[in-house]
PDB file of N, CA and C in Angstrom:
ATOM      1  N   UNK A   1     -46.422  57.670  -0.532  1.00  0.00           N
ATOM      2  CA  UNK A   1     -47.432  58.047  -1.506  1.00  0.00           C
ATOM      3  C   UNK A   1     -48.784  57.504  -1.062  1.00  0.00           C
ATOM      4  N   UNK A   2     -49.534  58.560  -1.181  1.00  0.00           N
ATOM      5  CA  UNK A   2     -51.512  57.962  -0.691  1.00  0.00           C
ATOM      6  C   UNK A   2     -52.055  57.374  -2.410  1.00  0.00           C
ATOM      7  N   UNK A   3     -52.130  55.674  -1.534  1.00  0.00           N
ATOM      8  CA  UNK A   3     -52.892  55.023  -2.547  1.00  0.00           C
ATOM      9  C   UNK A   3     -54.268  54.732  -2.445  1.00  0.00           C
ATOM     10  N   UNK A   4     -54.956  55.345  -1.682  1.00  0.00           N
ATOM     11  CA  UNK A   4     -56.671  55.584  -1.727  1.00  0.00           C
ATOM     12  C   UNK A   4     -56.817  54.765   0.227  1.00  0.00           C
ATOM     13  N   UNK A   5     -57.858  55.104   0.175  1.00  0.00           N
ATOM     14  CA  UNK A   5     -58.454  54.349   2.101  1.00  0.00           C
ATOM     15  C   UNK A   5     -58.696  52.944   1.344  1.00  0.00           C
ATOM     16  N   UNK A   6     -58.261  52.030   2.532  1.00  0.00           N
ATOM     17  CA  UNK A   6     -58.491  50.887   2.731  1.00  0.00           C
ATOM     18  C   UNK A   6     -60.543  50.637   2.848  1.00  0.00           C
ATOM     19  N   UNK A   7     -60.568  49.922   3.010  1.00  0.00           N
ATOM     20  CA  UNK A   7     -62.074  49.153   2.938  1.00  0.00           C
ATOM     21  C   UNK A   7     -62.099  50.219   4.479  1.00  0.00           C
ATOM     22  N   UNK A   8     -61.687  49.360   5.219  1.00  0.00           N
ATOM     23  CA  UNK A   8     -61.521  49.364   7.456  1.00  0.00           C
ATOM     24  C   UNK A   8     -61.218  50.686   7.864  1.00  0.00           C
ATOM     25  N   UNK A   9     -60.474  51.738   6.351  1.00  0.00           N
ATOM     26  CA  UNK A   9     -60.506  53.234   7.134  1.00  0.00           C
ATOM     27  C   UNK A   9     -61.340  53.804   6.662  1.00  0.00           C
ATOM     28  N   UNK A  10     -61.511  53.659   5.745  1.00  0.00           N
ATOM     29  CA  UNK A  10     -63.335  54.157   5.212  1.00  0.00           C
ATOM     30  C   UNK A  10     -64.535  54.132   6.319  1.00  0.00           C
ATOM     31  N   UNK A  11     -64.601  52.487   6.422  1.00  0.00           N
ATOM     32  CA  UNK A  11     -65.413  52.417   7.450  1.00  0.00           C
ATOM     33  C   UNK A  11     -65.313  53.263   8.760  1.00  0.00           C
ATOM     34  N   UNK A  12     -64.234  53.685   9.535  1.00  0.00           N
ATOM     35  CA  UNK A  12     -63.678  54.314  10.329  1.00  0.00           C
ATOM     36  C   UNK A  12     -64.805  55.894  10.181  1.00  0.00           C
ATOM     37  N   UNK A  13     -64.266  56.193   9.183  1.00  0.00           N
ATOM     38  CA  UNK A  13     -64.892  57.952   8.355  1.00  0.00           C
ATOM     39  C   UNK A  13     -66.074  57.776   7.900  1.00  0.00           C
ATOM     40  N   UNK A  14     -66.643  57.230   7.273  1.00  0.00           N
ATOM     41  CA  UNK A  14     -67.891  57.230   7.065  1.00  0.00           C
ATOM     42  C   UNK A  14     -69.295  57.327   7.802  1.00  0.00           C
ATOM     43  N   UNK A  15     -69.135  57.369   9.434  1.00  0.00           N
ATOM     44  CA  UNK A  15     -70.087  57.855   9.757  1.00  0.00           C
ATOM     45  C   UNK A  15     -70.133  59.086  10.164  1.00  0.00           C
ATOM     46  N   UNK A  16     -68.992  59.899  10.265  1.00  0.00           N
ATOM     47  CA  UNK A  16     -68.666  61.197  10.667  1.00  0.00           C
ATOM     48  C   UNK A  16     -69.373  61.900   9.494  1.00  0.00           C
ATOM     49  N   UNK A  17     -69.083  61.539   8.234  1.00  0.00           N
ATOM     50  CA  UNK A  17     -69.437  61.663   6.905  1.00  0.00           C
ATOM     51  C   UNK A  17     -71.329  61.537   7.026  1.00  0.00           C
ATOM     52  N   UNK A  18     -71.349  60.694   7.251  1.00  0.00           N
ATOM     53  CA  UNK A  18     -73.076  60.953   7.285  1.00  0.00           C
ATOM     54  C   UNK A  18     -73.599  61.439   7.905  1.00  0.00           C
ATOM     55  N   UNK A  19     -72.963  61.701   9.333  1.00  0.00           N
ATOM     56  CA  UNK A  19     -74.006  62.464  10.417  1.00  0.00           C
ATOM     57  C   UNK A  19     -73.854  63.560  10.064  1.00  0.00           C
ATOM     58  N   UNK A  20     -72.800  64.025   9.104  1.00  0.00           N
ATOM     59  CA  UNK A  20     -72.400  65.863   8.865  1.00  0.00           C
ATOM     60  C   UNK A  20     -73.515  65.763   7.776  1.00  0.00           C
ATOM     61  N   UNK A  21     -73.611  65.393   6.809  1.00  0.00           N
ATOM     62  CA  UNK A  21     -74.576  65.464   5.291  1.00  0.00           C
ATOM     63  C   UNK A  21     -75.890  65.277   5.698  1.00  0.00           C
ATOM     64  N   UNK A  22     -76.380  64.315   7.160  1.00  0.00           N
ATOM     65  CA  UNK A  22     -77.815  64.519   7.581  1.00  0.00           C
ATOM     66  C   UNK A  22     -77.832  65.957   8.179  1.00  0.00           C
ATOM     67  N   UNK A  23     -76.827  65.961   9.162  1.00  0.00           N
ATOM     68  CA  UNK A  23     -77.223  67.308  10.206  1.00  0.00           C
ATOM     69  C   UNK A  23     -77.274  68.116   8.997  1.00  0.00           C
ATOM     70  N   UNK A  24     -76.503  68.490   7.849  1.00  0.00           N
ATOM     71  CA  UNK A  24     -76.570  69.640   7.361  1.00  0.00           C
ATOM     72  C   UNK A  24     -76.949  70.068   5.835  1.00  0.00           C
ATOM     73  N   UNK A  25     -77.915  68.755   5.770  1.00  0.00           N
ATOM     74  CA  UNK A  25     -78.158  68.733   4.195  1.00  0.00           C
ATOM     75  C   UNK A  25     -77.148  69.442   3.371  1.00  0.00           C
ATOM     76  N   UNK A  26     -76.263  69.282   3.102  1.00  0.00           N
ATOM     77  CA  UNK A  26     -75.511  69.885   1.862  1.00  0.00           C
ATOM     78  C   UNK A  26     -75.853  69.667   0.453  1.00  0.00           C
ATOM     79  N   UNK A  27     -76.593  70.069  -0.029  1.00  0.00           N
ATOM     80  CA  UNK A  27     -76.653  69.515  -1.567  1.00  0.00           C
ATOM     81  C   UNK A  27     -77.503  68.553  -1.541  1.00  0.00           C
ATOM     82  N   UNK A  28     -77.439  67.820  -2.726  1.00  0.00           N
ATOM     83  CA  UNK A  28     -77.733  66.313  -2.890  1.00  0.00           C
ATOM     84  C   UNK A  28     -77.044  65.301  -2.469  1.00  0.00           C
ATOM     85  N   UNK A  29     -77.731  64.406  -1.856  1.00  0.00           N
ATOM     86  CA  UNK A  29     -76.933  63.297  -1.210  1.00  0.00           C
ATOM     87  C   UNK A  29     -75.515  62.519  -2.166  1.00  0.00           C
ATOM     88  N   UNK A  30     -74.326  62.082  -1.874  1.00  0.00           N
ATOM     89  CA  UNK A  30     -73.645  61.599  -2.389  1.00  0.00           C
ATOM     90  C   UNK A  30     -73.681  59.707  -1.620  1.00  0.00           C
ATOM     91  N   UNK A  31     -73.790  59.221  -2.317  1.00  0.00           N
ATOM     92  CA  UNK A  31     -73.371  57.812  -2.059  1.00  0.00           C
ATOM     93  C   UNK A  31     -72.577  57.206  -1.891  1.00  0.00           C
ATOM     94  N   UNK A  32     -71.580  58.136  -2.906  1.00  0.00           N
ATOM     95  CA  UNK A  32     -70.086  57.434  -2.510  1.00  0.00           C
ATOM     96  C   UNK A  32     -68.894  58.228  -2.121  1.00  0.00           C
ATOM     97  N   UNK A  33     -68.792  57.972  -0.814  1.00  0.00           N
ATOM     98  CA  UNK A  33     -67.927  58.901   0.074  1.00  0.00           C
ATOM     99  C   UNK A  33     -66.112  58.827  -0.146  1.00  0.00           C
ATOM    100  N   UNK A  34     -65.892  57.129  -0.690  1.00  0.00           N
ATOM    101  CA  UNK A  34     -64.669  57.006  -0.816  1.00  0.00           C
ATOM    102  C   UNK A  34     -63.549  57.551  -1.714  1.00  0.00           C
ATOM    103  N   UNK A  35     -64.395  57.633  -2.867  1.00  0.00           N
ATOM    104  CA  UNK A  35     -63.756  58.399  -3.908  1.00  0.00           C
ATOM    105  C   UNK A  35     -63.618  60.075  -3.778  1.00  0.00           C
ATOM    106  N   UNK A  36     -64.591  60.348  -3.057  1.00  0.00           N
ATOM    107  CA  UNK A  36     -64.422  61.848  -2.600  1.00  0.00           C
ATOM    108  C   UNK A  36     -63.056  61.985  -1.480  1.00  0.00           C
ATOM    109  N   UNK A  37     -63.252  61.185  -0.835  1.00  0.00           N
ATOM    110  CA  UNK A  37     -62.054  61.405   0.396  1.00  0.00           C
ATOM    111  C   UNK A  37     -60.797  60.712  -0.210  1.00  0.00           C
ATOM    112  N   UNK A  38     -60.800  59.834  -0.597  1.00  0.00           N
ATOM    113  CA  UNK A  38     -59.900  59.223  -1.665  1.00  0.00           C
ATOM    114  C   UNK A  38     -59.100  60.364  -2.427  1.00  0.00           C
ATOM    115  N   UNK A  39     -59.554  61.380  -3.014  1.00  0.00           N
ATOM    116  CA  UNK A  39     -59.200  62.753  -3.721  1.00  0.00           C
ATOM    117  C   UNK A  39     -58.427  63.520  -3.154  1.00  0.00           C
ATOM    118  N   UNK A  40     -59.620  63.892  -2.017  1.00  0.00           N
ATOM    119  CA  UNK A  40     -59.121  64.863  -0.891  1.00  0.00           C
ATOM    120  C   UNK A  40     -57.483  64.503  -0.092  1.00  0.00           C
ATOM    121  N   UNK A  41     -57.968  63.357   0.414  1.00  0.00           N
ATOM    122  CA  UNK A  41     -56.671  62.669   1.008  1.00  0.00           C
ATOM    123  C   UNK A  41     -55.420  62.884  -0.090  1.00  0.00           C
ATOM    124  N   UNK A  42     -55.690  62.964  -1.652  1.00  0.00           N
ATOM    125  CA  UNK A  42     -54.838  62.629  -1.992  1.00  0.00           C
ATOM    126  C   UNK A  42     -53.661  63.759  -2.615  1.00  0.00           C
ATOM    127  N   UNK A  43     -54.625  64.588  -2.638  1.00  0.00           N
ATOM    128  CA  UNK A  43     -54.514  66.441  -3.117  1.00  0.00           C
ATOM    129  C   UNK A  43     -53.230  66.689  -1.669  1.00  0.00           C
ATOM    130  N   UNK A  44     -54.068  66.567  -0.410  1.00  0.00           N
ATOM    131  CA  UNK A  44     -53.253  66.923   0.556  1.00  0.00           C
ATOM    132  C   UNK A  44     -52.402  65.655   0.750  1.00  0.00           C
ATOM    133  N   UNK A  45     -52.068  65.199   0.733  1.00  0.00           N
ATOM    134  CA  UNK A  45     -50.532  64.261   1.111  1.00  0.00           C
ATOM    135  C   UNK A  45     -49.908  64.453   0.045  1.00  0.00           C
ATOM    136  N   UNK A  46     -50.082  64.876  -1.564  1.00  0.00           N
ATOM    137  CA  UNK A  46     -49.027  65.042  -2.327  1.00  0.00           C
ATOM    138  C   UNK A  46     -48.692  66.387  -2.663  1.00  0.00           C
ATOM    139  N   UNK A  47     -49.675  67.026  -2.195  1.00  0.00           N
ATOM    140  CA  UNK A  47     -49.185  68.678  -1.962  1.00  0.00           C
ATOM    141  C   UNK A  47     -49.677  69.418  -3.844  1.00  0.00           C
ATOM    142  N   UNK A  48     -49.918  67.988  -4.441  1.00  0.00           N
ATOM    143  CA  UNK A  48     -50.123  68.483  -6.384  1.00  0.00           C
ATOM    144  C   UNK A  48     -51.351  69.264  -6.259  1.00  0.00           C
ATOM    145  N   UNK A  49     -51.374  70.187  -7.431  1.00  0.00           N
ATOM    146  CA  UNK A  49     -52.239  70.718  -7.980  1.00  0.00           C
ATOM    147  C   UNK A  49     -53.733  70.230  -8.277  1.00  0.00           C
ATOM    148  N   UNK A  50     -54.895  70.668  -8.019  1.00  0.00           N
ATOM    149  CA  UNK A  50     -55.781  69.892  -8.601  1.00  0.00           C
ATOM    150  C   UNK A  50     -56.187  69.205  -9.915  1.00  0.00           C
ATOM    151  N   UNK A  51     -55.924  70.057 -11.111  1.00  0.00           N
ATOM    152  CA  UNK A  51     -55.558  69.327 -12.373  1.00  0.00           C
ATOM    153  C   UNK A  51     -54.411  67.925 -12.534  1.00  0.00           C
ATOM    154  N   UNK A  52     -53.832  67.445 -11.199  1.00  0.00           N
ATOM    155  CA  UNK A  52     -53.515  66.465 -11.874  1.00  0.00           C
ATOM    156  C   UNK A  52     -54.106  65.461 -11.046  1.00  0.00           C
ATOM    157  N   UNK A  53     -54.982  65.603 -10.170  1.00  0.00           N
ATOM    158  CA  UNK A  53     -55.335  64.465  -9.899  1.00  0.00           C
ATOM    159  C   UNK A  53     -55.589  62.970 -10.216  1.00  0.00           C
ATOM    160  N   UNK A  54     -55.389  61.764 -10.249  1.00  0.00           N
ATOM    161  CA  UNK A  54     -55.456  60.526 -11.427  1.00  0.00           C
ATOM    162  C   UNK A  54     -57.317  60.668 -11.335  1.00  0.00           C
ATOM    163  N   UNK A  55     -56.930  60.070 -12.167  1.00  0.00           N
ATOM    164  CA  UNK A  55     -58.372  59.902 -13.200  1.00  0.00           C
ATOM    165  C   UNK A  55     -58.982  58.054 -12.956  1.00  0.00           C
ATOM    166  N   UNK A  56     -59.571  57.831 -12.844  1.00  0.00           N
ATOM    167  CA  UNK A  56     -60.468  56.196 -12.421  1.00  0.00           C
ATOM    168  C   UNK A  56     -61.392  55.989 -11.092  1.00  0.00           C
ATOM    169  N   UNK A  57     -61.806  54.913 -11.142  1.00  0.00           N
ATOM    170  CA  UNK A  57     -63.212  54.977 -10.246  1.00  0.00           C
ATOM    171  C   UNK A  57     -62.975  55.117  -8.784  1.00  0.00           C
ATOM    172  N   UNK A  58     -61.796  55.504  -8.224  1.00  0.00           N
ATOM    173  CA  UNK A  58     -61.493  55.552  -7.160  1.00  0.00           C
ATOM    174  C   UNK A  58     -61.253  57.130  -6.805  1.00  0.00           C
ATOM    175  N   UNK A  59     -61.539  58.276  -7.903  1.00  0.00           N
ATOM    176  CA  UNK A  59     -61.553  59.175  -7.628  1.00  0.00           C
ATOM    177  C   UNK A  59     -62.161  60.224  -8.703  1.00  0.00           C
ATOM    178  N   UNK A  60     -63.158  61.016  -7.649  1.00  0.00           N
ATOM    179  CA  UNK A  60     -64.305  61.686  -8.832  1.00  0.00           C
ATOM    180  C   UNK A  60     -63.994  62.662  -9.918  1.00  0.00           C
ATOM    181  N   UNK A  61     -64.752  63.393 -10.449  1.00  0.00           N
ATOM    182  CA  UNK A  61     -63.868  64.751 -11.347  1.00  0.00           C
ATOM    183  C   UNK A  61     -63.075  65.529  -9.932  1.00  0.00           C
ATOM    184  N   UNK A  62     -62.245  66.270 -10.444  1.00  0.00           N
ATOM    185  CA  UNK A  62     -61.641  67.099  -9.528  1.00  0.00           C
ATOM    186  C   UNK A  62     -62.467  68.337  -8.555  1.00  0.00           C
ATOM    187  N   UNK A  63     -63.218  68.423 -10.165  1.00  0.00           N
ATOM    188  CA  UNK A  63     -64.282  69.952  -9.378  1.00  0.00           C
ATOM    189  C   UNK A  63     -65.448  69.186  -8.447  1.00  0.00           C
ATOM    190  N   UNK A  64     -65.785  67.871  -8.726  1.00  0.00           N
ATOM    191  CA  UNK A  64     -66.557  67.320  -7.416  1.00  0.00           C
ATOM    192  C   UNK A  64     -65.819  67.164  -5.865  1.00  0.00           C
ATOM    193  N   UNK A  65     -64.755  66.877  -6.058  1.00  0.00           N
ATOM    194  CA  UNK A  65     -63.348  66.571  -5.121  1.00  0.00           C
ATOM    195  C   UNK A  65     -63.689  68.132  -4.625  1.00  0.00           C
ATOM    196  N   UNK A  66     -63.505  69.136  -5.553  1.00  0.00           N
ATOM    197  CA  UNK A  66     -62.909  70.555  -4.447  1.00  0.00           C
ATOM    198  C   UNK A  66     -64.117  71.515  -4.020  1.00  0.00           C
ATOM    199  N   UNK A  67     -65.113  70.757  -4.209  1.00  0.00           N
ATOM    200  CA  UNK A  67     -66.548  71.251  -4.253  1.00  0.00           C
ATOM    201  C   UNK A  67     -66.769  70.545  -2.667  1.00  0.00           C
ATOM    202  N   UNK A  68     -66.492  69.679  -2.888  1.00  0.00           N
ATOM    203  CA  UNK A  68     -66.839  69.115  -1.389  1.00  0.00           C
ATOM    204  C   UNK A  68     -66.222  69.437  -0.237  1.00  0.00           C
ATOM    205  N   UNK A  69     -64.763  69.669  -0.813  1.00  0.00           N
ATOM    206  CA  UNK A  69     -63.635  69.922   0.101  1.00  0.00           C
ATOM    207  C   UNK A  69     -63.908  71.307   0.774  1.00  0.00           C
ATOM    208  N   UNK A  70     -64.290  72.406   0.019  1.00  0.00           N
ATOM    209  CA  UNK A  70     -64.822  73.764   0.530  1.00  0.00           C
ATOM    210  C   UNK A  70     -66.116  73.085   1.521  1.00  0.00           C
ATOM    211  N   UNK A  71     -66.868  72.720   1.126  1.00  0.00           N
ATOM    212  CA  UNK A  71     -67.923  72.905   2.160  1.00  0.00           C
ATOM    213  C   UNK A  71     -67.225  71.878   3.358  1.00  0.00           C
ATOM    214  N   UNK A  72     -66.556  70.700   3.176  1.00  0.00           N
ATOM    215  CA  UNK A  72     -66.627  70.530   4.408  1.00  0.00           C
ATOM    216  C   UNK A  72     -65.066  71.401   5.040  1.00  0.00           C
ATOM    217  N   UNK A  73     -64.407  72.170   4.364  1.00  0.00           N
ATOM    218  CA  UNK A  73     -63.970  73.410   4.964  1.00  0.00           C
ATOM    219  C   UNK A  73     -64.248  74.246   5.892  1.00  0.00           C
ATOM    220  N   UNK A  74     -65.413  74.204   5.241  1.00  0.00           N
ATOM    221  CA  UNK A  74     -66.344  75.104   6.379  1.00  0.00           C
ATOM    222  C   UNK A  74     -67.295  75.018   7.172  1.00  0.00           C
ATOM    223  N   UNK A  75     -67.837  73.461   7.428  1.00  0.00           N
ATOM    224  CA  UNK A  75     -68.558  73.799   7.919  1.00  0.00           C
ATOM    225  C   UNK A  75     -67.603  72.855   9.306  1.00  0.00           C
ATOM    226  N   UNK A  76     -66.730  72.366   9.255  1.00  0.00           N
ATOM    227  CA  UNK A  76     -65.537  71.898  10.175  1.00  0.00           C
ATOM    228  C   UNK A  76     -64.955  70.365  10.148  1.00  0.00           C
ATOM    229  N   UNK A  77     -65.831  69.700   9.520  1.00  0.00           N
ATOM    230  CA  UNK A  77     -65.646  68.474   9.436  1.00  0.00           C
ATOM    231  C   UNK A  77     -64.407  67.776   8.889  1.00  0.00           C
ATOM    232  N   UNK A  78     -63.622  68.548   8.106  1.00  0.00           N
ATOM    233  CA  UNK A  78     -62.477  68.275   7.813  1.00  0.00           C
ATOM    234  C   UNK A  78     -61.348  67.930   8.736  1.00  0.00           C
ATOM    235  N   UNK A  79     -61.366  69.224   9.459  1.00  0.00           N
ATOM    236  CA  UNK A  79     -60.778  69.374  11.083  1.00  0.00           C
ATOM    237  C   UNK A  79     -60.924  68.249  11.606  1.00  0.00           C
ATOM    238  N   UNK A  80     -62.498  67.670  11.813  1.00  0.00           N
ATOM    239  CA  UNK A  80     -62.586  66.630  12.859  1.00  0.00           C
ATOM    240  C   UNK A  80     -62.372  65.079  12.255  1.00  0.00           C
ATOM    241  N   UNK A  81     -62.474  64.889  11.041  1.00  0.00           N
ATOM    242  CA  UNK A  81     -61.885  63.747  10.424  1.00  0.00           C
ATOM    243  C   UNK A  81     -60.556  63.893  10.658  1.00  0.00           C
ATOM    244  N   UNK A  82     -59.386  64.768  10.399  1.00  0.00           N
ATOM    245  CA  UNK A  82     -58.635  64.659  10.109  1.00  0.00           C
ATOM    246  C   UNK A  82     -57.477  64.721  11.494  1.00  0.00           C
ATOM    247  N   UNK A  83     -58.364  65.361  12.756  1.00  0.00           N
ATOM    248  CA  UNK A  83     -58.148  65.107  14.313  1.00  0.00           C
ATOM    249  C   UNK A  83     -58.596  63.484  14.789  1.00  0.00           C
ATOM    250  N   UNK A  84     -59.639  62.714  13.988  1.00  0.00           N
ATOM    251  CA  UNK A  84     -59.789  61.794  14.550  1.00  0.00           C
ATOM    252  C   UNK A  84     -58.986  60.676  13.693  1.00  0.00           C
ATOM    253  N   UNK A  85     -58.390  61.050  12.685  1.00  0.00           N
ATOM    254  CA  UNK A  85     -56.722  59.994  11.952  1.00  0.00           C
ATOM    255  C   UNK A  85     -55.834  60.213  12.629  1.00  0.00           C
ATOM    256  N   UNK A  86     -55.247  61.256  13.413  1.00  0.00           N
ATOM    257  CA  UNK A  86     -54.295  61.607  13.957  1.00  0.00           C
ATOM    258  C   UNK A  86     -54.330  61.099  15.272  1.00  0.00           C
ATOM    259  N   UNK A  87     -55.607  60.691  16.034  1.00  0.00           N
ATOM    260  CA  UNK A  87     -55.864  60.170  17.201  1.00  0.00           C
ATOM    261  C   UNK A  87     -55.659  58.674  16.927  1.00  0.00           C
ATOM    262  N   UNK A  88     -56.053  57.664  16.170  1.00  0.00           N
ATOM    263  CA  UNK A  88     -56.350  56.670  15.227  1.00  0.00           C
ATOM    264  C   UNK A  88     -54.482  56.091  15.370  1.00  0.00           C
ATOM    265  N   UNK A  89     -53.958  57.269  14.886  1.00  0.00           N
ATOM    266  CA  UNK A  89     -52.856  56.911  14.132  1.00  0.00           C
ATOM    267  C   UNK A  89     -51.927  56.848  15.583  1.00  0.00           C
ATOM    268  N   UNK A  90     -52.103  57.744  16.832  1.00  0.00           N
ATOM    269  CA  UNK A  90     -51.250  57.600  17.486  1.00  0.00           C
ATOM    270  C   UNK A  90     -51.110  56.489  18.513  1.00  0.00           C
ATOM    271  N   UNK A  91     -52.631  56.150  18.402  1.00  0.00           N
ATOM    272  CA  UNK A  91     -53.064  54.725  19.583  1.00  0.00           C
ATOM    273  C   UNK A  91     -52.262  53.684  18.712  1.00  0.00           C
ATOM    274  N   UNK A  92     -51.999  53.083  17.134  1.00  0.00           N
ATOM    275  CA  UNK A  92     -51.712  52.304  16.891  1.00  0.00           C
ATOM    276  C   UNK A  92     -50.303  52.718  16.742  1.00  0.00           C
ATOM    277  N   UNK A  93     -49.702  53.803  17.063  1.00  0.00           N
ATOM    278  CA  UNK A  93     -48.350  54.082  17.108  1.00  0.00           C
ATOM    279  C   UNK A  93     -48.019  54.473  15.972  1.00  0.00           C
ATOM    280  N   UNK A  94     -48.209  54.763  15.129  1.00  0.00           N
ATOM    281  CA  UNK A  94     -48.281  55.179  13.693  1.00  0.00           C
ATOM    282  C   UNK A  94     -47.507  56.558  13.080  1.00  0.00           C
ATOM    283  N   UNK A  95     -47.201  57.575  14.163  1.00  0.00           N
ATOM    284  CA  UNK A  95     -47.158  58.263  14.177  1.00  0.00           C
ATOM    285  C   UNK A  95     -45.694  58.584  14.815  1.00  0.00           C
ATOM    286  N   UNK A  96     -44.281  59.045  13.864  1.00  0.00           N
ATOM    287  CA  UNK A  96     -43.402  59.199  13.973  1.00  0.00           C
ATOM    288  C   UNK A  96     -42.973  60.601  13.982  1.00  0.00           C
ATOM    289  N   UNK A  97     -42.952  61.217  15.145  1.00  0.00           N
ATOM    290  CA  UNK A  97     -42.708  62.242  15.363  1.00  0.00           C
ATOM    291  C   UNK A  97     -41.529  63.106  14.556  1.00  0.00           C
ATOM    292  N   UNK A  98     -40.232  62.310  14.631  1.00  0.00           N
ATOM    293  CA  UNK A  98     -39.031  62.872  14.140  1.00  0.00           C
ATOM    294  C   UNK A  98     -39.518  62.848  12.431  1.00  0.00           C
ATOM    295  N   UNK A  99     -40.297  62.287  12.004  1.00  0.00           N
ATOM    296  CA  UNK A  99     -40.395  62.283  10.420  1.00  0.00           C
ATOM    297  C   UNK A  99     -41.730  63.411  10.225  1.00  0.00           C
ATOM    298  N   UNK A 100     -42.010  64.001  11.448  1.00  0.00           N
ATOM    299  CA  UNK A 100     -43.380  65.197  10.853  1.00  0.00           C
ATOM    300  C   UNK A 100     -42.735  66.473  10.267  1.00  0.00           C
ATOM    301  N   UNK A 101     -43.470  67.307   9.271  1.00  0.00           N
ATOM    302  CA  UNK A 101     -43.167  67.971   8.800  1.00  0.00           C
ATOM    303  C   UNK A 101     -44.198  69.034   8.607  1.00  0.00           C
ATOM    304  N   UNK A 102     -43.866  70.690   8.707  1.00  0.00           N
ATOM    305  CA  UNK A 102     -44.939  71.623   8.754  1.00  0.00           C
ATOM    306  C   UNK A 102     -44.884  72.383   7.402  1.00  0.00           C
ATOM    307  N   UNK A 103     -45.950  72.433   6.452  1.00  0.00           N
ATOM    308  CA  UNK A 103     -45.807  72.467   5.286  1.00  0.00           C
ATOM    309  C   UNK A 103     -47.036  74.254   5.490  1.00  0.00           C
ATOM    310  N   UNK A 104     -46.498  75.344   4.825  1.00  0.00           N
ATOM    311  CA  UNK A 104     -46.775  76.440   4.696  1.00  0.00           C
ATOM    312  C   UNK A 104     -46.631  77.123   3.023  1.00  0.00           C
ATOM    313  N   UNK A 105     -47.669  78.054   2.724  1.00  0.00           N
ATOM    314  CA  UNK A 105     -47.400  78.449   1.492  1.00  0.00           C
ATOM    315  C   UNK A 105     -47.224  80.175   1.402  1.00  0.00           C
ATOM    316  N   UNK A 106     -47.194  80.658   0.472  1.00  0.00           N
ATOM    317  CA  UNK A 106     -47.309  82.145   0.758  1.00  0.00           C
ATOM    318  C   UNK A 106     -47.611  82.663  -0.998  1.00  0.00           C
ATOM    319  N   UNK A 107     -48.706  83.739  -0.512  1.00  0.00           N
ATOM    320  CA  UNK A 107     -49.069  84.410  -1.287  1.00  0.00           C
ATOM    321  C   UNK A 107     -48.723  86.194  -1.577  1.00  0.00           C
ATOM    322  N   UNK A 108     -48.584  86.578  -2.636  1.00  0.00           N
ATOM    323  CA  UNK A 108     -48.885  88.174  -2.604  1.00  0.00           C
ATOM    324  C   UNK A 108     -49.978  88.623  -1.806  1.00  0.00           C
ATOM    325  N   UNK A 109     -49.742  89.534  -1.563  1.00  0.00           N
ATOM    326  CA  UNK A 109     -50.645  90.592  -0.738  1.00  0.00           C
ATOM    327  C   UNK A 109     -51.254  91.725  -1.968  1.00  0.00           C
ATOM    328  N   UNK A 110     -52.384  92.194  -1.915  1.00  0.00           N
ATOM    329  CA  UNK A 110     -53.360  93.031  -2.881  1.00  0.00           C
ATOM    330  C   UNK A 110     -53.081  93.663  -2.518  1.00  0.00           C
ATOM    331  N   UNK A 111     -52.267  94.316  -4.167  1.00  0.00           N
ATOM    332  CA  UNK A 111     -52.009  96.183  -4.199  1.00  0.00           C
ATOM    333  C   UNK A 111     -50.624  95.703  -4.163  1.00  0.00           C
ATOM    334  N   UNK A 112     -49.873  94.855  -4.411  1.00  0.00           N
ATOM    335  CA  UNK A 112     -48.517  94.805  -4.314  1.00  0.00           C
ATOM    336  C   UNK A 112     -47.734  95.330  -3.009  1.00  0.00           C
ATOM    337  N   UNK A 113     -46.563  96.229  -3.400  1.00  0.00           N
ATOM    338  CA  UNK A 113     -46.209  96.762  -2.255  1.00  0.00           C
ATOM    339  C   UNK A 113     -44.502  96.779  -2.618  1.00  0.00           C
ATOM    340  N   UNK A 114     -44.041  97.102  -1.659  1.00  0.00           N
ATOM    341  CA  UNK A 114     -42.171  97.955  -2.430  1.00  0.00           C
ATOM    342  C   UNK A 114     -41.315  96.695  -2.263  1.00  0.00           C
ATOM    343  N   UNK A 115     -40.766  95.957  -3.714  1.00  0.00           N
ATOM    344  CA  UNK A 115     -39.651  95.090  -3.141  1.00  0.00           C
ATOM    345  C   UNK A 115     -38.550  94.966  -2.655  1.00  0.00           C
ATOM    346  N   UNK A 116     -38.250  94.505  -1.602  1.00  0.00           N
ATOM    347  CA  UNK A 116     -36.869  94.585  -0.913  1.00  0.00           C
ATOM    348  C   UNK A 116     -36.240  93.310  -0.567  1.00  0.00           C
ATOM    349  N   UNK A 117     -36.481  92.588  -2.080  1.00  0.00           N
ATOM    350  CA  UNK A 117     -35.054  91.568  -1.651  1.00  0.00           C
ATOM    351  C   UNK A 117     -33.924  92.109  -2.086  1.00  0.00           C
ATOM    352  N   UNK A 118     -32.967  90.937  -1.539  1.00  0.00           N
ATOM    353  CA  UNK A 118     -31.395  91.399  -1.347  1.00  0.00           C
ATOM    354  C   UNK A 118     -30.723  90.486  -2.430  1.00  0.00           C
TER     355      UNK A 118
END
């Protein structure tokens, strides 16, 4: 279970975090990066819904959480935080191969279409 970043992995992310919000002005500046990634991190490792996210100072409203999460969706930074934990994680050995798991979802397709289960 993800119980929020440590002080030392924060620090780790946080400048990736600022050089993306200078290079690319997004919005208004945010100050506090932990509780945002704190969210994020926490949405994706438990796979829950955004409505249940916990609630306290370690993590913002949800719609600030998925507001952020889209833009840095797109503009890639997610990718590269989340390539540079995985790099992080394998130098300190952290990283147990036989316990990884590939997690996929699936949606309808628009306009339906003919069912053929069995």
């Amino acid at each position: 279970m993800f119980n929020g970043l440590s002080e030392k992995h924060f620090k780790l992310l946080e400048p990736i975090m600022e050089e993306w919000v200078n290079k690319n002005r997004v919005g208004r500046k945010l100050h506090r990066w932990k509780p945002v990634l704190n969210s994020i991190f926490w949405i994706l490792t438990t796979g829950a819904p955004w409505w249940a996210l916990p609630k306290g100072k370690d993590f913002p409203h949800r719609s600030t959480a998925h507001s952020w999460l889209g833009r840095m969706e797109k503009d890639g930074i997610l990718e590269e935080i989340l390539s540079s934990l995985i790099e992080i994680a394998e130098m300190i050995g952290g990283v147990n191969p036989e316990r990884l798991s590939i997690d996929g979802f699936f949606s309808s397709g628009r306009g339906g279409g003919d069912r053929a289960f069995s």
